[in-house]
PDB file of N, CA and C in Angstrom:
ATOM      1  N   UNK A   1     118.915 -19.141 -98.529  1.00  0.00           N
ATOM      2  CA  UNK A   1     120.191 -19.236 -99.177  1.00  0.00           C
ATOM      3  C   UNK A   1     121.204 -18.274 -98.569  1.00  0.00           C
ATOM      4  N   UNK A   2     120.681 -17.142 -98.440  1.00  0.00           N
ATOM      5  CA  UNK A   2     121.718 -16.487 -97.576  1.00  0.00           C
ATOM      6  C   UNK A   2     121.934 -16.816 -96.082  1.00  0.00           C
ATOM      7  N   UNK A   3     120.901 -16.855 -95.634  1.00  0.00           N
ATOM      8  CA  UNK A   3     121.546 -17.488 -94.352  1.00  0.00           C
ATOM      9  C   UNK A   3     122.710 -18.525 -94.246  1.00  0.00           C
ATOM     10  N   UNK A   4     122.427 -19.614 -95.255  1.00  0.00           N
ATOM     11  CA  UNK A   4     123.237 -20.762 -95.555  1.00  0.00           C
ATOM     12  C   UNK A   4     124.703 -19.866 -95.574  1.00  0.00           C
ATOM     13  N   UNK A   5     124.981 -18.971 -96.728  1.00  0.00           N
ATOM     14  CA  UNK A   5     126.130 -18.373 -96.763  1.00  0.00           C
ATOM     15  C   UNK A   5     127.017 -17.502 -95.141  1.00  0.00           C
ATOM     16  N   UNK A   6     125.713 -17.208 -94.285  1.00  0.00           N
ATOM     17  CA  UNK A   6     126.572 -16.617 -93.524  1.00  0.00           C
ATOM     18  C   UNK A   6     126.954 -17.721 -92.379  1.00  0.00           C
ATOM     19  N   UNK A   7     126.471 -18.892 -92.731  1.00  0.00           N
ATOM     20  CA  UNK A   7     126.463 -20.006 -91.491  1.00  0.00           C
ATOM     21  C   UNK A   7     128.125 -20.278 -92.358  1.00  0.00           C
ATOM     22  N   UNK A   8     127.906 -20.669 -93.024  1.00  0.00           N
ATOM     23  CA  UNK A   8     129.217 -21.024 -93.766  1.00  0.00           C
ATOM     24  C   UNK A   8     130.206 -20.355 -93.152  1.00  0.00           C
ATOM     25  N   UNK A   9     130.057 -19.214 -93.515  1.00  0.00           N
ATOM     26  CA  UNK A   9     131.075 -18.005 -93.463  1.00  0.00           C
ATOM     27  C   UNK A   9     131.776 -18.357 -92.025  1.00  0.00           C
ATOM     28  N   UNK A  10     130.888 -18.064 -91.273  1.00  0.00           N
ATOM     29  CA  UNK A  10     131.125 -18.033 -89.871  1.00  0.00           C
ATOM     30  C   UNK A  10     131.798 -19.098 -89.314  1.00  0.00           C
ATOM     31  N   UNK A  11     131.451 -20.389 -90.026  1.00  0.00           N
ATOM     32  CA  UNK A  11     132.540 -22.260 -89.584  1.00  0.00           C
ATOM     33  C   UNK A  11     133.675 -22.186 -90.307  1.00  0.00           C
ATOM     34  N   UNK A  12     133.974 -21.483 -91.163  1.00  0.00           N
ATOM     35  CA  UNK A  12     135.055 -21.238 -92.056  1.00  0.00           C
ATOM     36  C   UNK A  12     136.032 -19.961 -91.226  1.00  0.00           C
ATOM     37  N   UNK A  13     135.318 -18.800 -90.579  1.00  0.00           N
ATOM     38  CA  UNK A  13     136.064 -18.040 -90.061  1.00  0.00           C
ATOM     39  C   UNK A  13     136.584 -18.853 -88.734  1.00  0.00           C
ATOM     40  N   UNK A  14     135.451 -19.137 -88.227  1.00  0.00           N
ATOM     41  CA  UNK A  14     136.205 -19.966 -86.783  1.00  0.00           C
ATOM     42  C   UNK A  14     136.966 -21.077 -87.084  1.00  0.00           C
ATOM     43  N   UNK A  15     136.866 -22.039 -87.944  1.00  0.00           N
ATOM     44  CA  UNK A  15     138.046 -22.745 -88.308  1.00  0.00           C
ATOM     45  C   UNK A  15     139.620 -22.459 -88.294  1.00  0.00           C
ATOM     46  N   UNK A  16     139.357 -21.116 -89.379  1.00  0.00           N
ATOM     47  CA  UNK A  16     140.976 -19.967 -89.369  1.00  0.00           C
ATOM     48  C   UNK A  16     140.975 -19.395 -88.404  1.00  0.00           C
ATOM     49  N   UNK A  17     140.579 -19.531 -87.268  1.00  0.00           N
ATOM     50  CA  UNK A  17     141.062 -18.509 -86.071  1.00  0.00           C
ATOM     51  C   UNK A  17     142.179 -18.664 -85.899  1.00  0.00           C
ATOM     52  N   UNK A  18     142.838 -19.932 -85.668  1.00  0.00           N
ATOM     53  CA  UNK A  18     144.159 -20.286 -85.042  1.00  0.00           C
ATOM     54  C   UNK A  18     145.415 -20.493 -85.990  1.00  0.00           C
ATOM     55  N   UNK A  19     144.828 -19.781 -86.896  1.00  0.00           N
ATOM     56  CA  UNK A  19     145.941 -19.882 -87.954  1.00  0.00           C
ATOM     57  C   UNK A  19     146.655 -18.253 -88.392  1.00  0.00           C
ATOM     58  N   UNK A  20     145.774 -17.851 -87.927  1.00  0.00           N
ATOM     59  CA  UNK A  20     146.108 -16.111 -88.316  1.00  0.00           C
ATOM     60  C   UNK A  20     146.766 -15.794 -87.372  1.00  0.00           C
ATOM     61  N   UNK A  21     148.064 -14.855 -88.679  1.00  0.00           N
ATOM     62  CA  UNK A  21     149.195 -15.229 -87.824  1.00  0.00           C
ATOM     63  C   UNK A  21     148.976 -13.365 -87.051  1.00  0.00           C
ATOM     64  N   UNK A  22     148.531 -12.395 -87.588  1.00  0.00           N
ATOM     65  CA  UNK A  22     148.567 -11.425 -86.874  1.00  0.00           C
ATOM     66  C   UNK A  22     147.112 -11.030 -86.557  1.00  0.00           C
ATOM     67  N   UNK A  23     146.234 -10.463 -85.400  1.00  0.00           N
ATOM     68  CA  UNK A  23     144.890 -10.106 -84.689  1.00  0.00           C
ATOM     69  C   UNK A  23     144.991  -8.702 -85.733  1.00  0.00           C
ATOM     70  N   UNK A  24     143.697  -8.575 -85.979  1.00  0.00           N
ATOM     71  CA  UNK A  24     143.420  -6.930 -86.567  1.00  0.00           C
ATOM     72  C   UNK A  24     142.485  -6.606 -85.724  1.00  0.00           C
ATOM     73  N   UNK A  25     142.570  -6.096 -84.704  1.00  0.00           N
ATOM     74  CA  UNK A  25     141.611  -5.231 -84.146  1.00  0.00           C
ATOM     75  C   UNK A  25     140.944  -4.140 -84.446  1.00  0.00           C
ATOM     76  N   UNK A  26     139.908  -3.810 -85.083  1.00  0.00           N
ATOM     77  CA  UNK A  26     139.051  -2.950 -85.599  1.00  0.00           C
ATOM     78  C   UNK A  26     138.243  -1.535 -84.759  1.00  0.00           C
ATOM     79  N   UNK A  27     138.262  -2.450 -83.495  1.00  0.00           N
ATOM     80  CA  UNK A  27     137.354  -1.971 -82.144  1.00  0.00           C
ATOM     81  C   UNK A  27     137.579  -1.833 -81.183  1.00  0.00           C
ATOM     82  N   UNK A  28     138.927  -0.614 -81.379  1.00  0.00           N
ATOM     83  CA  UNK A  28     139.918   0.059 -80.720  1.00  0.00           C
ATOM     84  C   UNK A  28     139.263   0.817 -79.662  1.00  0.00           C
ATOM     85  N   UNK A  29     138.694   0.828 -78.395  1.00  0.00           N
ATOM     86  CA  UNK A  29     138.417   1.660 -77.783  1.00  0.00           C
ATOM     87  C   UNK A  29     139.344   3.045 -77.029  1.00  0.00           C
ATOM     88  N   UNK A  30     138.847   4.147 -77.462  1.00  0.00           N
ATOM     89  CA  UNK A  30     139.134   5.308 -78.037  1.00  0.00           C
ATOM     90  C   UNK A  30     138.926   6.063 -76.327  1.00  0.00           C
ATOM     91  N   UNK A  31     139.711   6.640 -75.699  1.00  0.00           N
ATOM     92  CA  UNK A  31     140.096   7.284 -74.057  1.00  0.00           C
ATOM     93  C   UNK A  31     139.581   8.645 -74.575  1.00  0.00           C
ATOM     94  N   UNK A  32     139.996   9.196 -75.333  1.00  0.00           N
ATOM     95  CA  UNK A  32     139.813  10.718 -75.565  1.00  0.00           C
ATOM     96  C   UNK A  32     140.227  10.977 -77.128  1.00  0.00           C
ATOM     97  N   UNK A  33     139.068  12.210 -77.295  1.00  0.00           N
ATOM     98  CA  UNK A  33     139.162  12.492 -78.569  1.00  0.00           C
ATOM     99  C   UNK A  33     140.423  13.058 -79.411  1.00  0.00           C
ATOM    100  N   UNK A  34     141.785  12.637 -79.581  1.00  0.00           N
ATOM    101  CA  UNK A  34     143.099  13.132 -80.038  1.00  0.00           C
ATOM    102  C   UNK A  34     143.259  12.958 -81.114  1.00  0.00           C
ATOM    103  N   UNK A  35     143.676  14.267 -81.874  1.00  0.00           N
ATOM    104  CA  UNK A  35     144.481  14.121 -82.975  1.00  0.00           C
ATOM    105  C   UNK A  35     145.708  13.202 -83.408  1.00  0.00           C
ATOM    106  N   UNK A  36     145.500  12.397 -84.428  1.00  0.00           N
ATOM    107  CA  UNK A  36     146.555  12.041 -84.797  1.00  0.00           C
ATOM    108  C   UNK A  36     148.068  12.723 -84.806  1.00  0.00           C
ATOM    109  N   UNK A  37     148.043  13.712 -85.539  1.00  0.00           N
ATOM    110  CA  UNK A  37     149.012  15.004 -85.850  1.00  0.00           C
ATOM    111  C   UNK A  37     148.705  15.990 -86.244  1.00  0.00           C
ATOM    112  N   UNK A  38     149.159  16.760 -85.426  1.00  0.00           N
ATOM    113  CA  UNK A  38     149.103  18.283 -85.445  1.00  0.00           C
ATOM    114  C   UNK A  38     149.743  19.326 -86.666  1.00  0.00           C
ATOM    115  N   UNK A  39     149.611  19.495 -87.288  1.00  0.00           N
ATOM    116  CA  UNK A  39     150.106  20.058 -88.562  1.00  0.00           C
ATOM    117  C   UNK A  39     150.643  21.455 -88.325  1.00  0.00           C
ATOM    118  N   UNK A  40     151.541  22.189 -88.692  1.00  0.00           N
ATOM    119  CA  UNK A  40     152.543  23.878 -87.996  1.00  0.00           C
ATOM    120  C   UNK A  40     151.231  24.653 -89.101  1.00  0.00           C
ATOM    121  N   UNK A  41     151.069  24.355 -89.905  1.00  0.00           N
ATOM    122  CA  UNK A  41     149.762  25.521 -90.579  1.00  0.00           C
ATOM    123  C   UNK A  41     148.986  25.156 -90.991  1.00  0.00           C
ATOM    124  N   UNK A  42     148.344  23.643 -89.586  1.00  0.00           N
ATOM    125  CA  UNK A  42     146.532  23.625 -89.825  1.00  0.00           C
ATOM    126  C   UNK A  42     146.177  24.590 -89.146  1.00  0.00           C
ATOM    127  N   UNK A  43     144.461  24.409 -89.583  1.00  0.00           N
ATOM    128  CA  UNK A  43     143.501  25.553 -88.621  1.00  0.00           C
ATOM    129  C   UNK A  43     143.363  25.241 -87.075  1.00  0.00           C
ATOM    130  N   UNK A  44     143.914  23.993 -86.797  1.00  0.00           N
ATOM    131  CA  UNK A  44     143.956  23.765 -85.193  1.00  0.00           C
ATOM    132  C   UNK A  44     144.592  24.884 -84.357  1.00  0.00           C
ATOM    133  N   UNK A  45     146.010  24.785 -85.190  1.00  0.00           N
ATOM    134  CA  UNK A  45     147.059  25.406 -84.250  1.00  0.00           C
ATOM    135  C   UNK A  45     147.247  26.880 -84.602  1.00  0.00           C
ATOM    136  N   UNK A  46     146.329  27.423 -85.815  1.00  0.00           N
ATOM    137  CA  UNK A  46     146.276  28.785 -85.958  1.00  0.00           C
ATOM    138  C   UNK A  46     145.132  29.180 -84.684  1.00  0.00           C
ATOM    139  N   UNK A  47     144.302  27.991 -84.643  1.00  0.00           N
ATOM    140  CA  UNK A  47     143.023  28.526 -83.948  1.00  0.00           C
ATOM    141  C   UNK A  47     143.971  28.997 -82.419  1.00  0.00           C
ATOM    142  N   UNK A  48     144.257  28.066 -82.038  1.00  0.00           N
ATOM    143  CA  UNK A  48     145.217  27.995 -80.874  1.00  0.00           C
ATOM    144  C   UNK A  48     145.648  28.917 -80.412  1.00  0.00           C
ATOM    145  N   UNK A  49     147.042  29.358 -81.302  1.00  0.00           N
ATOM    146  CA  UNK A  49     147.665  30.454 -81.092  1.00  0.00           C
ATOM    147  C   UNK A  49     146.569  32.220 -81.242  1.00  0.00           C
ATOM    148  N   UNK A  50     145.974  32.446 -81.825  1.00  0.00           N
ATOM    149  CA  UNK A  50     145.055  33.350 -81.838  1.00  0.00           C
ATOM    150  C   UNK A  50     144.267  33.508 -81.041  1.00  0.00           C
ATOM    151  N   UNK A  51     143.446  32.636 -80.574  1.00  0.00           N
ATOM    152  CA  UNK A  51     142.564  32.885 -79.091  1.00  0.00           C
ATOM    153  C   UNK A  51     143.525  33.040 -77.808  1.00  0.00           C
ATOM    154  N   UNK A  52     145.166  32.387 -77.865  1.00  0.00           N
ATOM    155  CA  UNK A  52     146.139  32.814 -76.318  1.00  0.00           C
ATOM    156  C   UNK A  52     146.426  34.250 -77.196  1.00  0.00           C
ATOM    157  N   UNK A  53     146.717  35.124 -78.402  1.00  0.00           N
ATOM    158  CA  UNK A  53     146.856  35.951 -78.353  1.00  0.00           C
ATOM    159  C   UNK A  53     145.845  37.254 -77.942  1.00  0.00           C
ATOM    160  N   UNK A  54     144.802  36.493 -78.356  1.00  0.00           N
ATOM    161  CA  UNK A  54     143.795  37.910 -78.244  1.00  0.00           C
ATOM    162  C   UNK A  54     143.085  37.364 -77.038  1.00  0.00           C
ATOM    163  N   UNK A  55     143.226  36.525 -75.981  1.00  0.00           N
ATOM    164  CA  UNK A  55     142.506  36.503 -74.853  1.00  0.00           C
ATOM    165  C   UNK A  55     143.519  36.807 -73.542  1.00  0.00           C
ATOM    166  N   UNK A  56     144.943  35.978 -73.822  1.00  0.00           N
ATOM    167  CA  UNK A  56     145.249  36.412 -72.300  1.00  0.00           C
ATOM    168  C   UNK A  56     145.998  37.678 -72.123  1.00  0.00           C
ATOM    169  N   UNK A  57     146.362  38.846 -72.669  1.00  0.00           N
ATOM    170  CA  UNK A  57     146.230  39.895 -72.364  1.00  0.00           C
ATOM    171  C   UNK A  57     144.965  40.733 -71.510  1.00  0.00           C
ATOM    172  N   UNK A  58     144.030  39.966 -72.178  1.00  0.00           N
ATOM    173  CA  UNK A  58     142.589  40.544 -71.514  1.00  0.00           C
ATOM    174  C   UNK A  58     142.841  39.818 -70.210  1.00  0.00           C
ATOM    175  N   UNK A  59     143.041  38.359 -70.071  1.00  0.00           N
ATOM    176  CA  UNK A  59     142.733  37.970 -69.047  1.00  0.00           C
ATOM    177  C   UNK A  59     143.753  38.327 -67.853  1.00  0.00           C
ATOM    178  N   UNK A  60     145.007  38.468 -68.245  1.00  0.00           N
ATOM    179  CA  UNK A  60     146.263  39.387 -67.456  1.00  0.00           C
ATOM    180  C   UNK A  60     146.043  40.098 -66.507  1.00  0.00           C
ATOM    181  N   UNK A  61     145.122  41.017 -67.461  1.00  0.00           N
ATOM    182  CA  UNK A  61     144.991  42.859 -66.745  1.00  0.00           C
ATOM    183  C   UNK A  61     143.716  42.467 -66.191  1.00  0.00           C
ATOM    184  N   UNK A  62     142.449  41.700 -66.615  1.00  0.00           N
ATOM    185  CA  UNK A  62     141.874  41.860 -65.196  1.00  0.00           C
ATOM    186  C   UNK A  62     141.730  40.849 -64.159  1.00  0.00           C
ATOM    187  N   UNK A  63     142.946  39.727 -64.267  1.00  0.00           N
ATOM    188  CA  UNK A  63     143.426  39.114 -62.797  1.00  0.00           C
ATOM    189  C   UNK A  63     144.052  39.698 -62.210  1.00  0.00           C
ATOM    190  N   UNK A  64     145.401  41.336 -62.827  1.00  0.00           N
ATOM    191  CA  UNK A  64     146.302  41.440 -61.842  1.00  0.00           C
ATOM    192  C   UNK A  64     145.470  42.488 -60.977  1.00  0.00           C
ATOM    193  N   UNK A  65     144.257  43.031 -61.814  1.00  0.00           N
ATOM    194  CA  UNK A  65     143.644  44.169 -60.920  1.00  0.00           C
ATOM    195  C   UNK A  65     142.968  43.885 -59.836  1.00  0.00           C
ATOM    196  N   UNK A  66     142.034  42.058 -60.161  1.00  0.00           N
ATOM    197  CA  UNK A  66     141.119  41.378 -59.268  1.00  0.00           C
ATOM    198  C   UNK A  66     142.631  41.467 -58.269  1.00  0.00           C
ATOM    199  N   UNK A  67     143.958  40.868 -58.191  1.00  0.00           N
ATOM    200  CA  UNK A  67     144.476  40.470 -57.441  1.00  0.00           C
ATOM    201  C   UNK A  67     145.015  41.247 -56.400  1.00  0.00           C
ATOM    202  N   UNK A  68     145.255  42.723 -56.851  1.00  0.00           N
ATOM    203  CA  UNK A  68     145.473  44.022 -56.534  1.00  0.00           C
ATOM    204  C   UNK A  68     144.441  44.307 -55.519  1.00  0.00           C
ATOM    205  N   UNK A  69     143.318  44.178 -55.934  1.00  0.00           N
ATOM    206  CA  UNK A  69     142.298  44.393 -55.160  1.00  0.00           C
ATOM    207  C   UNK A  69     142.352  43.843 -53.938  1.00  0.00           C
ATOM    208  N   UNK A  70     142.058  42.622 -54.344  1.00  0.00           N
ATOM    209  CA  UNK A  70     142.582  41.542 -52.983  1.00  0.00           C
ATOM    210  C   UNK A  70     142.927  41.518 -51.669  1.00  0.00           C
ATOM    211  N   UNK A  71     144.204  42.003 -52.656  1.00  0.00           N
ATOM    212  CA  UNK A  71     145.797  42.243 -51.723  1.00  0.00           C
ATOM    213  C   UNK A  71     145.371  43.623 -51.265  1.00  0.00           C
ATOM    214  N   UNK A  72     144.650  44.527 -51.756  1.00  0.00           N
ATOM    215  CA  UNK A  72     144.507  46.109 -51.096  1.00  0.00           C
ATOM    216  C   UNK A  72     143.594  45.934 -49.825  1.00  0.00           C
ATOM    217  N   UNK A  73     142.646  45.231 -50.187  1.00  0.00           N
ATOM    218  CA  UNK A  73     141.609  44.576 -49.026  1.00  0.00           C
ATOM    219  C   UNK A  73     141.832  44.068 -47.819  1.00  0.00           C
ATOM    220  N   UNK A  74     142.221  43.025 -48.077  1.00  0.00           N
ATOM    221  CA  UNK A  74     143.638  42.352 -46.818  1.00  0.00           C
ATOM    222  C   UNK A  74     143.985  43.313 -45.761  1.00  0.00           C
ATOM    223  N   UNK A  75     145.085  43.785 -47.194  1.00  0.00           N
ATOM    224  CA  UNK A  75     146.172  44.560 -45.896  1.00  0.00           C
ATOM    225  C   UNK A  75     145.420  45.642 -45.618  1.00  0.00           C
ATOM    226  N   UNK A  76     144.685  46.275 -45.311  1.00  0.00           N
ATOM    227  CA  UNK A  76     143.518  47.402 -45.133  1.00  0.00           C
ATOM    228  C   UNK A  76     143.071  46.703 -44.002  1.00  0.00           C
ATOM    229  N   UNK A  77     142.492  45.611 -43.857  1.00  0.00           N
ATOM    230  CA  UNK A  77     141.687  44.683 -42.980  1.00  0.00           C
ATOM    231  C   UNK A  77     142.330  44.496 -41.737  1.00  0.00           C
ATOM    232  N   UNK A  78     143.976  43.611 -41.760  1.00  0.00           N
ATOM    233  CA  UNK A  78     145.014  43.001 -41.045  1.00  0.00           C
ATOM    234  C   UNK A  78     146.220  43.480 -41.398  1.00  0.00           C
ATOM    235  N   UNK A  79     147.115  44.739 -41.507  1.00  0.00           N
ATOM    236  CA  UNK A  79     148.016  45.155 -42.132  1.00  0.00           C
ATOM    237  C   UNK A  79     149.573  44.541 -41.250  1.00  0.00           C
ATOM    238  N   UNK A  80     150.779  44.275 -42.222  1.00  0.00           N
ATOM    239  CA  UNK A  80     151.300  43.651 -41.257  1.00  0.00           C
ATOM    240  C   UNK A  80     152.259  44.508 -40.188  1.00  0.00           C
ATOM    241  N   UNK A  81     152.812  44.007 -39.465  1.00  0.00           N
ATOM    242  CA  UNK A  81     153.352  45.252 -38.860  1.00  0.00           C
ATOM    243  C   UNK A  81     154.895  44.589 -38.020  1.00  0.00           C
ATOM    244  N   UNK A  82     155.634  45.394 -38.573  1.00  0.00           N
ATOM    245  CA  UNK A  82     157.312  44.449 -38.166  1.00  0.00           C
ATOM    246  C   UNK A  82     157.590  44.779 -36.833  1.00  0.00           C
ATOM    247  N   UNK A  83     157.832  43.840 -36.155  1.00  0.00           N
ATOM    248  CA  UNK A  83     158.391  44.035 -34.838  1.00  0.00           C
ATOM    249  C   UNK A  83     159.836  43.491 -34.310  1.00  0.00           C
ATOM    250  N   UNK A  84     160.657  44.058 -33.685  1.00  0.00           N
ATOM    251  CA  UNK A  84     162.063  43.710 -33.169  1.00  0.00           C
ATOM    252  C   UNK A  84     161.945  42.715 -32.427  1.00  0.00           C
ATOM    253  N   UNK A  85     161.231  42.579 -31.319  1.00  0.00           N
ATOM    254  CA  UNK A  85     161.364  41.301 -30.362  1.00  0.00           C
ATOM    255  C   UNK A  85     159.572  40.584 -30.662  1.00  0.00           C
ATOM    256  N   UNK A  86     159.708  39.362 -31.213  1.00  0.00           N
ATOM    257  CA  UNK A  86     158.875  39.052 -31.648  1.00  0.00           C
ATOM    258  C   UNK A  86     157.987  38.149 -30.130  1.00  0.00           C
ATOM    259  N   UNK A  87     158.881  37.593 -29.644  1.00  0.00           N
ATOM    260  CA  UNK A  87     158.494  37.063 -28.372  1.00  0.00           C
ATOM    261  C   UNK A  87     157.738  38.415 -27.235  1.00  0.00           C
ATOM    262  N   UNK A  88     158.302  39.222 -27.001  1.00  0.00           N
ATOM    263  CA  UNK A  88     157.598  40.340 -26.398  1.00  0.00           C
ATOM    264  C   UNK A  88     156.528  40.729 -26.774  1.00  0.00           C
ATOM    265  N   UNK A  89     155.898  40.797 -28.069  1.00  0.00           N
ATOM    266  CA  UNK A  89     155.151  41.094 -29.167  1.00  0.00           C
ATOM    267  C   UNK A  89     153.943  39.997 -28.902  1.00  0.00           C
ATOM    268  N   UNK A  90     154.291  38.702 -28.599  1.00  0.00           N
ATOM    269  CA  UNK A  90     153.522  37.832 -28.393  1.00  0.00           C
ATOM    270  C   UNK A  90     153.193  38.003 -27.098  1.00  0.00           C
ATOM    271  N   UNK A  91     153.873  38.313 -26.177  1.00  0.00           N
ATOM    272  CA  UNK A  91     153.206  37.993 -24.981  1.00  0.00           C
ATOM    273  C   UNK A  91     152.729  39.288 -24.588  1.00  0.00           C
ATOM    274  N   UNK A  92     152.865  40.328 -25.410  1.00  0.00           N
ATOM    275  CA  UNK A  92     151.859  41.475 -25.133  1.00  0.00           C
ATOM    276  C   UNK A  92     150.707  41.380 -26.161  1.00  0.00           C
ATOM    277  N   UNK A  93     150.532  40.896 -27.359  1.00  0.00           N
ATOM    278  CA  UNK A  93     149.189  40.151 -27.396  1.00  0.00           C
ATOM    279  C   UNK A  93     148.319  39.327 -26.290  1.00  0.00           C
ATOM    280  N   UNK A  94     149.199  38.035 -25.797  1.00  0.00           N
ATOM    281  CA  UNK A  94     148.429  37.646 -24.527  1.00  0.00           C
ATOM    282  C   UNK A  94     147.838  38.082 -23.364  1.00  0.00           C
ATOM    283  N   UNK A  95     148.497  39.611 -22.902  1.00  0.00           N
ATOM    284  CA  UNK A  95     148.665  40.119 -21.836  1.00  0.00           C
ATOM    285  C   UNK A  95     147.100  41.036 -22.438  1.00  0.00           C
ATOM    286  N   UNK A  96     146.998  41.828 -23.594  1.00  0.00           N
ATOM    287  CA  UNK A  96     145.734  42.325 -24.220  1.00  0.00           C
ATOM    288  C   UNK A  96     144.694  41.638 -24.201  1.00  0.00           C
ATOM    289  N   UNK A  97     144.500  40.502 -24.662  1.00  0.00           N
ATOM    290  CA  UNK A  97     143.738  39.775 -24.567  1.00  0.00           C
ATOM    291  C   UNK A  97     143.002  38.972 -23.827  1.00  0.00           C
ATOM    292  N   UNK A  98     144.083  38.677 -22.610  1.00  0.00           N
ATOM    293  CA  UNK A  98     143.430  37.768 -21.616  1.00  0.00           C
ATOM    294  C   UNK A  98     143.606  36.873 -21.992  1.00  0.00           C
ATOM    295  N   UNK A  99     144.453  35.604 -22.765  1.00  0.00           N
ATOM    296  CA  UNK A  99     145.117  34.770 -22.750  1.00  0.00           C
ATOM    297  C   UNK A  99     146.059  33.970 -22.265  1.00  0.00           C
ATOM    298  N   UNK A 100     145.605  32.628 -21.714  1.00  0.00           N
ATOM    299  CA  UNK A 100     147.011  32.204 -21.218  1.00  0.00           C
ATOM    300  C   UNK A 100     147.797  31.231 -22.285  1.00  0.00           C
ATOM    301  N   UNK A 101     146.861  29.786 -22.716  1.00  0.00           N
ATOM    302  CA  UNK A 101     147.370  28.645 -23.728  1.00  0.00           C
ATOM    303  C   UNK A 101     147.147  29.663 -24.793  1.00  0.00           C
ATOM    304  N   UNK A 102     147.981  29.763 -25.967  1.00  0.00           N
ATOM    305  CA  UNK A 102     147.783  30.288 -27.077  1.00  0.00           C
ATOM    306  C   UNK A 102     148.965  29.212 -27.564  1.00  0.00           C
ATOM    307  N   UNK A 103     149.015  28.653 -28.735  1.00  0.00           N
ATOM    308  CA  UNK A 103     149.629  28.033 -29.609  1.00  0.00           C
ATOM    309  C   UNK A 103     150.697  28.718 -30.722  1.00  0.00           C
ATOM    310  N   UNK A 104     151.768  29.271 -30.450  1.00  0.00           N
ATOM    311  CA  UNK A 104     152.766  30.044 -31.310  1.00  0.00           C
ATOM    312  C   UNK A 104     153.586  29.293 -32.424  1.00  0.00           C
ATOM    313  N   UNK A 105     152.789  29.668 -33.544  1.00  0.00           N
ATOM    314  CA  UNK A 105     153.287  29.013 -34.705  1.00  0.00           C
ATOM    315  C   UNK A 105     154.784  29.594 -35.613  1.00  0.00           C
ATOM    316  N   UNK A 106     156.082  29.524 -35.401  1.00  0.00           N
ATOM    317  CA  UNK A 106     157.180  30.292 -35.984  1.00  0.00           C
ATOM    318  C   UNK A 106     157.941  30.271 -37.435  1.00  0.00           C
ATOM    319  N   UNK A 107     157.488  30.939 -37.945  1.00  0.00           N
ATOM    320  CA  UNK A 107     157.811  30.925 -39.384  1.00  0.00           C
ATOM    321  C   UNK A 107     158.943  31.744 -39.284  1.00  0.00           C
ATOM    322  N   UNK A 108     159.780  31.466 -40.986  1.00  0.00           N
ATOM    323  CA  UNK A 108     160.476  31.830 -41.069  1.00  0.00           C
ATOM    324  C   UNK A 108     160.810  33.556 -41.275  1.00  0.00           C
ATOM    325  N   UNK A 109     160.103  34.366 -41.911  1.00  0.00           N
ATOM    326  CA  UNK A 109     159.720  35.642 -41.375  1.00  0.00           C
ATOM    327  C   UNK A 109     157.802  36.273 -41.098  1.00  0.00           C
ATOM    328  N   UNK A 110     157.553  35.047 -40.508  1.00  0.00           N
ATOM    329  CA  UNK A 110     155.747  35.327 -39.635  1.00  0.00           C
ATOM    330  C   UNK A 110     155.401  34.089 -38.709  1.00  0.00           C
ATOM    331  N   UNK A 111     155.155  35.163 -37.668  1.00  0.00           N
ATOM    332  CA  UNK A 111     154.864  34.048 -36.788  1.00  0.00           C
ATOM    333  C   UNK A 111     153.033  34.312 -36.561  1.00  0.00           C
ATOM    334  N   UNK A 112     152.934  33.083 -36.229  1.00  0.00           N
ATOM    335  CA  UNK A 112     151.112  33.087 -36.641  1.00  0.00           C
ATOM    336  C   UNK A 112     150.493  32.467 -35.211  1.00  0.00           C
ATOM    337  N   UNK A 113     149.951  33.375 -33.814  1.00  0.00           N
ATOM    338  CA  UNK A 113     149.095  32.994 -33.103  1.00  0.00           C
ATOM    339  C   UNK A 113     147.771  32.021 -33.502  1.00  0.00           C
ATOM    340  N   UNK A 114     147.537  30.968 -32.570  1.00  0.00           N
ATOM    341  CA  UNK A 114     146.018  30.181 -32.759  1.00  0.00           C
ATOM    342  C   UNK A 114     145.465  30.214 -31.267  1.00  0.00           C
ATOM    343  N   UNK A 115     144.401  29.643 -30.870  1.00  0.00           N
ATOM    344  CA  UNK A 115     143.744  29.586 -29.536  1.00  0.00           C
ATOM    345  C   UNK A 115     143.784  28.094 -30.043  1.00  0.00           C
TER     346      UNK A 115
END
């Protein structure tokens, strides 16, 4: 008997298919998990604002020190060094080195030798 009812059901729904005047889609497939709306004093956006307050200060001070570092390393390593005639500069690199093809790359204040 129930079966009977859902056979029914089912020649009766497909019958009205073409009559319904608007689709209800139920089985919305969903891209990413998003809030509807964001509320100014849910716990979302308290959470929010409280972890950028109490984390990126921390995280500030020890990127600018990692970056400090860095940069102290570097220029310690390859320090730069200003020169008046930059062309002279180059070809007394070549002349040190034993170079003839070297590739002179000219920036706007660095110019960057390659082999």
């Amino acid at each position: 008997m129930l079966l009977g009812r859902f056979a029914v059901a089912k020649r009766i729904g497909a019958s009205m298919a073409p009559f319904k005047t608007g689709a209800r889609n139920f089985a919305v497939q969903v891209t990413s998990p998003r809030p509807l709306s964001i509320r100014g004093d849910g716990l979302v956006l308290q959470c929010i604002s409280a972890a950028l307050i109490y984390f990126v200060p921390q995280d500030a001070v020890f990127l600018g020190g990692l970056f400090y570092l860095w940069h102290n390393t570097a220029t310690s390593i390859s320090p730069k060094v200003k020169k008046d005639d930059a062309d002279a500069a180059v070809e007394e690199f070549k002349a040190k080195k034993g170079l003839e093809n070297v590739k002179v790359s000219k920036g706007r204040s660095t110019w960057t030798v390659s082999i």
